[in-house]
Protein backbone atom coordinates (compact mmCIF):
# COMPACT_ATOMS: atom_id res chain seq x y z
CA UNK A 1 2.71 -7.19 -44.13
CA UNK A 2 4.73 -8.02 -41.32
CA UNK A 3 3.51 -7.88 -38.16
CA UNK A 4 4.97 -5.65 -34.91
CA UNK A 5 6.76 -7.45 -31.95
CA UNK A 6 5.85 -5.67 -28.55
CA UNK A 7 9.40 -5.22 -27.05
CA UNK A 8 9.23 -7.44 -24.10
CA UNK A 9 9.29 -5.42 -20.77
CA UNK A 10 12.16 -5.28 -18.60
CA UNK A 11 12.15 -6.26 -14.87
CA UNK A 12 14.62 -4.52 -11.91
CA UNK A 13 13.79 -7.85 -9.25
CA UNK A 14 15.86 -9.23 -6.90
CA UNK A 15 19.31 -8.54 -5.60
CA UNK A 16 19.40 -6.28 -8.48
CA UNK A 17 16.21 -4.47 -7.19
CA UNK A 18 18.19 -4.60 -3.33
CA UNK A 19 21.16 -3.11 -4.66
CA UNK A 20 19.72 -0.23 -6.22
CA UNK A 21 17.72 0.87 -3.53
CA UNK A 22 20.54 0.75 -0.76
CA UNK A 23 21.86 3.23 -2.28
CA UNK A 24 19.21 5.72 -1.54
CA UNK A 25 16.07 7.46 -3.22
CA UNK A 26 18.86 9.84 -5.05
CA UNK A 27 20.24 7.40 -6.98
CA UNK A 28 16.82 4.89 -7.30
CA UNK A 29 15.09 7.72 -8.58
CA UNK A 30 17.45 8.79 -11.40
CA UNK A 31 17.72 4.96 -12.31
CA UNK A 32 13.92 5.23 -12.69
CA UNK A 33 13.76 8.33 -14.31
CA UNK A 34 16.19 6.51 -17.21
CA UNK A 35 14.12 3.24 -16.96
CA UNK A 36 10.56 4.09 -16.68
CA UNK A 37 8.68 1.66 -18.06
CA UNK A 38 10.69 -1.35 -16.37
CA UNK A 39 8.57 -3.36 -14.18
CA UNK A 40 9.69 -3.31 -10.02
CA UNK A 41 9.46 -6.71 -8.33
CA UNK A 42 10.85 -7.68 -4.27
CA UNK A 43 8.59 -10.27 -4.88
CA UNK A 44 9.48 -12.73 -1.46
CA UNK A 45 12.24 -10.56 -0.41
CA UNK A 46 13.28 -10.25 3.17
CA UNK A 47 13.94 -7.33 3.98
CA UNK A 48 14.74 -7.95 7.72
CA UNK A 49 17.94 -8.97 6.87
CA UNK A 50 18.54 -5.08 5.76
CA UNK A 51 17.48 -3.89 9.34
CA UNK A 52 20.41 -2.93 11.91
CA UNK A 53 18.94 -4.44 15.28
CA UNK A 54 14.96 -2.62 14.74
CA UNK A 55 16.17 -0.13 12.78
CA UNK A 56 13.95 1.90 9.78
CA UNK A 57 13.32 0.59 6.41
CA UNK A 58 13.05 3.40 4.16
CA UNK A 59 11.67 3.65 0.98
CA UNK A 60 10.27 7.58 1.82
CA UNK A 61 10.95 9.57 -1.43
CA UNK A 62 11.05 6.79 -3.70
CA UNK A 63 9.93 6.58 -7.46
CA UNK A 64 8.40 3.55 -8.84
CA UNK A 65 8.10 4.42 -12.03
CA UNK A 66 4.82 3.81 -14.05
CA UNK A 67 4.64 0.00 -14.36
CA UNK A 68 3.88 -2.95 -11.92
CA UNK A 69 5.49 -2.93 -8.72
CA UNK A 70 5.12 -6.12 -6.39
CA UNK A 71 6.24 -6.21 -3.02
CA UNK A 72 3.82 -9.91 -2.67
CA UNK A 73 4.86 -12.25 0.32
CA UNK A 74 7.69 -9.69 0.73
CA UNK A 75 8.78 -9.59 4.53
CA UNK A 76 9.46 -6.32 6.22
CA UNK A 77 10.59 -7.72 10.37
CA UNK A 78 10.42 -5.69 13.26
CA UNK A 79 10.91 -2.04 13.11
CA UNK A 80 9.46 1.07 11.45
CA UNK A 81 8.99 0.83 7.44
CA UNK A 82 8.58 4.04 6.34
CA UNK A 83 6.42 4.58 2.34
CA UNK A 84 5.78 8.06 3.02
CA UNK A 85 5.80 10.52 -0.10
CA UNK A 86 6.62 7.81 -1.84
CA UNK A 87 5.47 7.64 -5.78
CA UNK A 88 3.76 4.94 -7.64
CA UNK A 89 2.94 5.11 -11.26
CA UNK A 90 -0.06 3.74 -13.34
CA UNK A 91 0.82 -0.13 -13.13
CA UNK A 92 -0.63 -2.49 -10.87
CA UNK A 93 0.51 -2.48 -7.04
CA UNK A 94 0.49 -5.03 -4.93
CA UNK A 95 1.52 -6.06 -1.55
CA UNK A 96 -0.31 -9.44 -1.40
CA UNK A 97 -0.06 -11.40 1.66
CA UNK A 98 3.22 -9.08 2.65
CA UNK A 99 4.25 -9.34 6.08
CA UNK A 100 4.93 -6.57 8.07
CA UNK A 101 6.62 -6.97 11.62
CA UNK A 102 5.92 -4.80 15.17
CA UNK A 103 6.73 -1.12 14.65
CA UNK A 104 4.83 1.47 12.51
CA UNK A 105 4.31 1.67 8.87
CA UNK A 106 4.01 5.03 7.12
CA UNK A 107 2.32 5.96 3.93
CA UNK A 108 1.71 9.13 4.65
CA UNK A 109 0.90 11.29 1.34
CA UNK A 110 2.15 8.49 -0.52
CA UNK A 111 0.85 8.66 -4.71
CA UNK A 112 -0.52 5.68 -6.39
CA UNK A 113 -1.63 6.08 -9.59
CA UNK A 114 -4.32 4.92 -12.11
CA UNK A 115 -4.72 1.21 -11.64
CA UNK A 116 -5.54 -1.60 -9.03
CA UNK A 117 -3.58 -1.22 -5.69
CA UNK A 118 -3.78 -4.85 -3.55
CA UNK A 119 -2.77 -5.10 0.26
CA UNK A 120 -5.36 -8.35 0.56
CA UNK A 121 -4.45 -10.59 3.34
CA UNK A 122 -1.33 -8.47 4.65
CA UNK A 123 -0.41 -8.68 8.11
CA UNK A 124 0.98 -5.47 10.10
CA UNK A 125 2.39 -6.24 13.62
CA UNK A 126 1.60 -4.07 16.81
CA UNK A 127 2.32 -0.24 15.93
CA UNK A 128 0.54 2.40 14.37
CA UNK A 129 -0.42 1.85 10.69
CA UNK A 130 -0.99 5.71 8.60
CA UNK A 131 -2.06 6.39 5.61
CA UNK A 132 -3.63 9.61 5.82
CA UNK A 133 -3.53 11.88 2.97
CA UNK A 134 -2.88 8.79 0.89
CA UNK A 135 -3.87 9.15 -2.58
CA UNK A 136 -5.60 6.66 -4.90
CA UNK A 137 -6.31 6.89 -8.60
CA UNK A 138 -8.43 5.13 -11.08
CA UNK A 139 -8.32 1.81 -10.05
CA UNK A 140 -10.19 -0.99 -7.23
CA UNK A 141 -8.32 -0.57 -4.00
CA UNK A 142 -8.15 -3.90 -2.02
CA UNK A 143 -7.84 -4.92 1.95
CA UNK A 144 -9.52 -7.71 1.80
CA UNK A 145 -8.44 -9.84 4.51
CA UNK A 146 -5.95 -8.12 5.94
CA UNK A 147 -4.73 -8.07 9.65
CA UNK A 148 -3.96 -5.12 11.62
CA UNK A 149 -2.94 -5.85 14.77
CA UNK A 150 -2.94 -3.64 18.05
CA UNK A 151 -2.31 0.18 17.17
CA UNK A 152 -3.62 3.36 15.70
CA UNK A 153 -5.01 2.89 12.00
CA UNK A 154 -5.02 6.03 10.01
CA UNK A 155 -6.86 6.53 6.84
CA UNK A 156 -7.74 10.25 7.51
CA UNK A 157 -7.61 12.55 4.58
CA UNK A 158 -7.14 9.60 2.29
CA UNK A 159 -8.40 10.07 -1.20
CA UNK A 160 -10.02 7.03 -2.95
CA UNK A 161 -10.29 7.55 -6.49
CA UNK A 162 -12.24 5.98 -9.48
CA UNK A 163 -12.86 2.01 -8.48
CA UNK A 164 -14.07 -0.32 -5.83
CA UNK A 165 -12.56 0.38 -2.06
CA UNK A 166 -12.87 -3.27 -0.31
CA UNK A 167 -12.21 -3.93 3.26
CA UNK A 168 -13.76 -6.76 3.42
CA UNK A 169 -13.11 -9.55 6.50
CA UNK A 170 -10.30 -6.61 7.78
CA UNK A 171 -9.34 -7.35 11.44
CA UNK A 172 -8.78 -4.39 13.42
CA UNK A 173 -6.77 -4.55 16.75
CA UNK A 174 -7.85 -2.47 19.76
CA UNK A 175 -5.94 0.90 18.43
CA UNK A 176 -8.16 4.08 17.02
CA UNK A 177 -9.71 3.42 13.24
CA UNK A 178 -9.82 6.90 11.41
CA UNK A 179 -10.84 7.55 8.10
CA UNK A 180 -11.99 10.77 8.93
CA UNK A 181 -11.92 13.54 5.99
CA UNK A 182 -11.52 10.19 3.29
CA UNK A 183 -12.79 10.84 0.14
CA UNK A 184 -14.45 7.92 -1.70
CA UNK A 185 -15.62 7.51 -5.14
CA UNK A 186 -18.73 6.67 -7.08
CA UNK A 187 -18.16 3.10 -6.61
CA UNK A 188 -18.65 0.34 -4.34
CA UNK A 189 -17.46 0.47 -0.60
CA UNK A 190 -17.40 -2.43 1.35
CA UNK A 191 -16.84 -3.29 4.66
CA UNK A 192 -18.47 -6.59 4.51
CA UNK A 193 -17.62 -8.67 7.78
CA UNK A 194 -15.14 -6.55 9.08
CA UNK A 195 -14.32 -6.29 12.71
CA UNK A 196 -13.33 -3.80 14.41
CA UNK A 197 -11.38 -3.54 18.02
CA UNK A 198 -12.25 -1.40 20.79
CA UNK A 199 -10.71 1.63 19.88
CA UNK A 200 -12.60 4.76 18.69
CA UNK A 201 -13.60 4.36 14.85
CA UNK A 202 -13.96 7.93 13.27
CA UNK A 203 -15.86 8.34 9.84
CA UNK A 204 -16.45 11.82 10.79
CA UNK A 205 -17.05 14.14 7.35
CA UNK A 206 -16.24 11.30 5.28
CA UNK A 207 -17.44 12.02 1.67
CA UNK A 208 -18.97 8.85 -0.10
CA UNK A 209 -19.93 9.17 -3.79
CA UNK A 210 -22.91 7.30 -5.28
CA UNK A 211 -21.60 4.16 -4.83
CA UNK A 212 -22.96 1.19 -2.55
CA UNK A 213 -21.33 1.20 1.01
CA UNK A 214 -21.80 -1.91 2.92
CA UNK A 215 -21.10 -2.62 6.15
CA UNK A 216 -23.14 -6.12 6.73
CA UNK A 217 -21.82 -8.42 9.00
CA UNK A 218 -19.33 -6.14 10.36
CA UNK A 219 -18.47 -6.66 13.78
């Protein structure tokens, strides 16, 4: 009996990756729509390069199709970067020690799917940061390190779904904190060591599930 080969999966990275979405979430989208299971990778790309002076980086719209997307150590310069409505699928996520310059980032009602989502040990520069109505699936959601400088941070109406949520050694600047009207799961929460600026911080009709939620040695 002979045994299957797994097709080896397919990966739109680089210039490639570039190309394709300059062209707008029109095109990108029916490119993903044809190649859905092809992993996405701007793994160390900078996209300041792409900016006119400060201007937007948009990837609002977009489709990501249903396997791993990596934006790690990618580089996003000064200037709004806008996520919102944007779709990811069930692969893994990850925008691992990405750097994000001074202007405000948007995920607003952005869609990841079922499976781990990693911003740990990002940096976002002064501007507001918002990802309320933000939705999570099954899978551990991970800030773990990461850096928000001064501005709003905006987590309100976020929906955490089935996994661990860990903010753990987050820096907050001196901007407002809300993650009022979040939804968490059953499992752990953790806040462990995180500090927080001297802006309001809103948790106001949060819903926790049964779940630890730990907020030792937060600051």
């Amino acid at each position: 009996m002979t045994e299957a080969i797994e097709p080896e999966t397919q990966i739109l990275a680089g210039e490639e990756a570039l190309k394709l979405w300059r062209k707008g979430p029109a095109e990108w989208n029916n490119w993903v729509n044809l190649h859905h299971g092809w992993k996405i990778s701007f793994y160390g790309v900078d996209f300041s390069s792409e900016r006119e002076s400060e201007g937007e980086l948009s990837f609002s719209g977009y489709d990501f199709g249903n396997n791993n997307v990596d934006f790690y150590e990618a580089t996003f310069g000064d200037g709004k970067v806008d996520f919102s409505e944007a779709t990811f699928g069930d692969g893994i996520v990850t925008f691992f020690k990405a750097n994000f310059g001074d202007g405000n980032v948007d995920f607003t009602a952005a869609n990841f799917g079922d499976n781990n989502v990693n911003f740990s040990e990002a940096t976002f520069g002064v501007g507001n940061v918002n990802l309320s109505g933000t939705k999570f699936g099954v899978g551990n959601v991970s800030f773990i390190g990461t850096t928000f400088a001064d501005g709003d941070v905006d987590f309100s109406a976020a929906n955490f779904g089935i996994g661990n949520v860990n903010l753990s050694g987050t820096k907050f600047g001196s901007g407002k904190v809300d993650f009022s009207d979040a939804t968490f799961g059953d499992s752990v929460v953790s806040f462990f060591g995180a500090t927080f600026g001297d802006g309001n911080v809103d948790f106001s009709d949060a819903t926790f599930g049964d779940g630890n939620v730990d907020f030792s040695d937060a600051t």
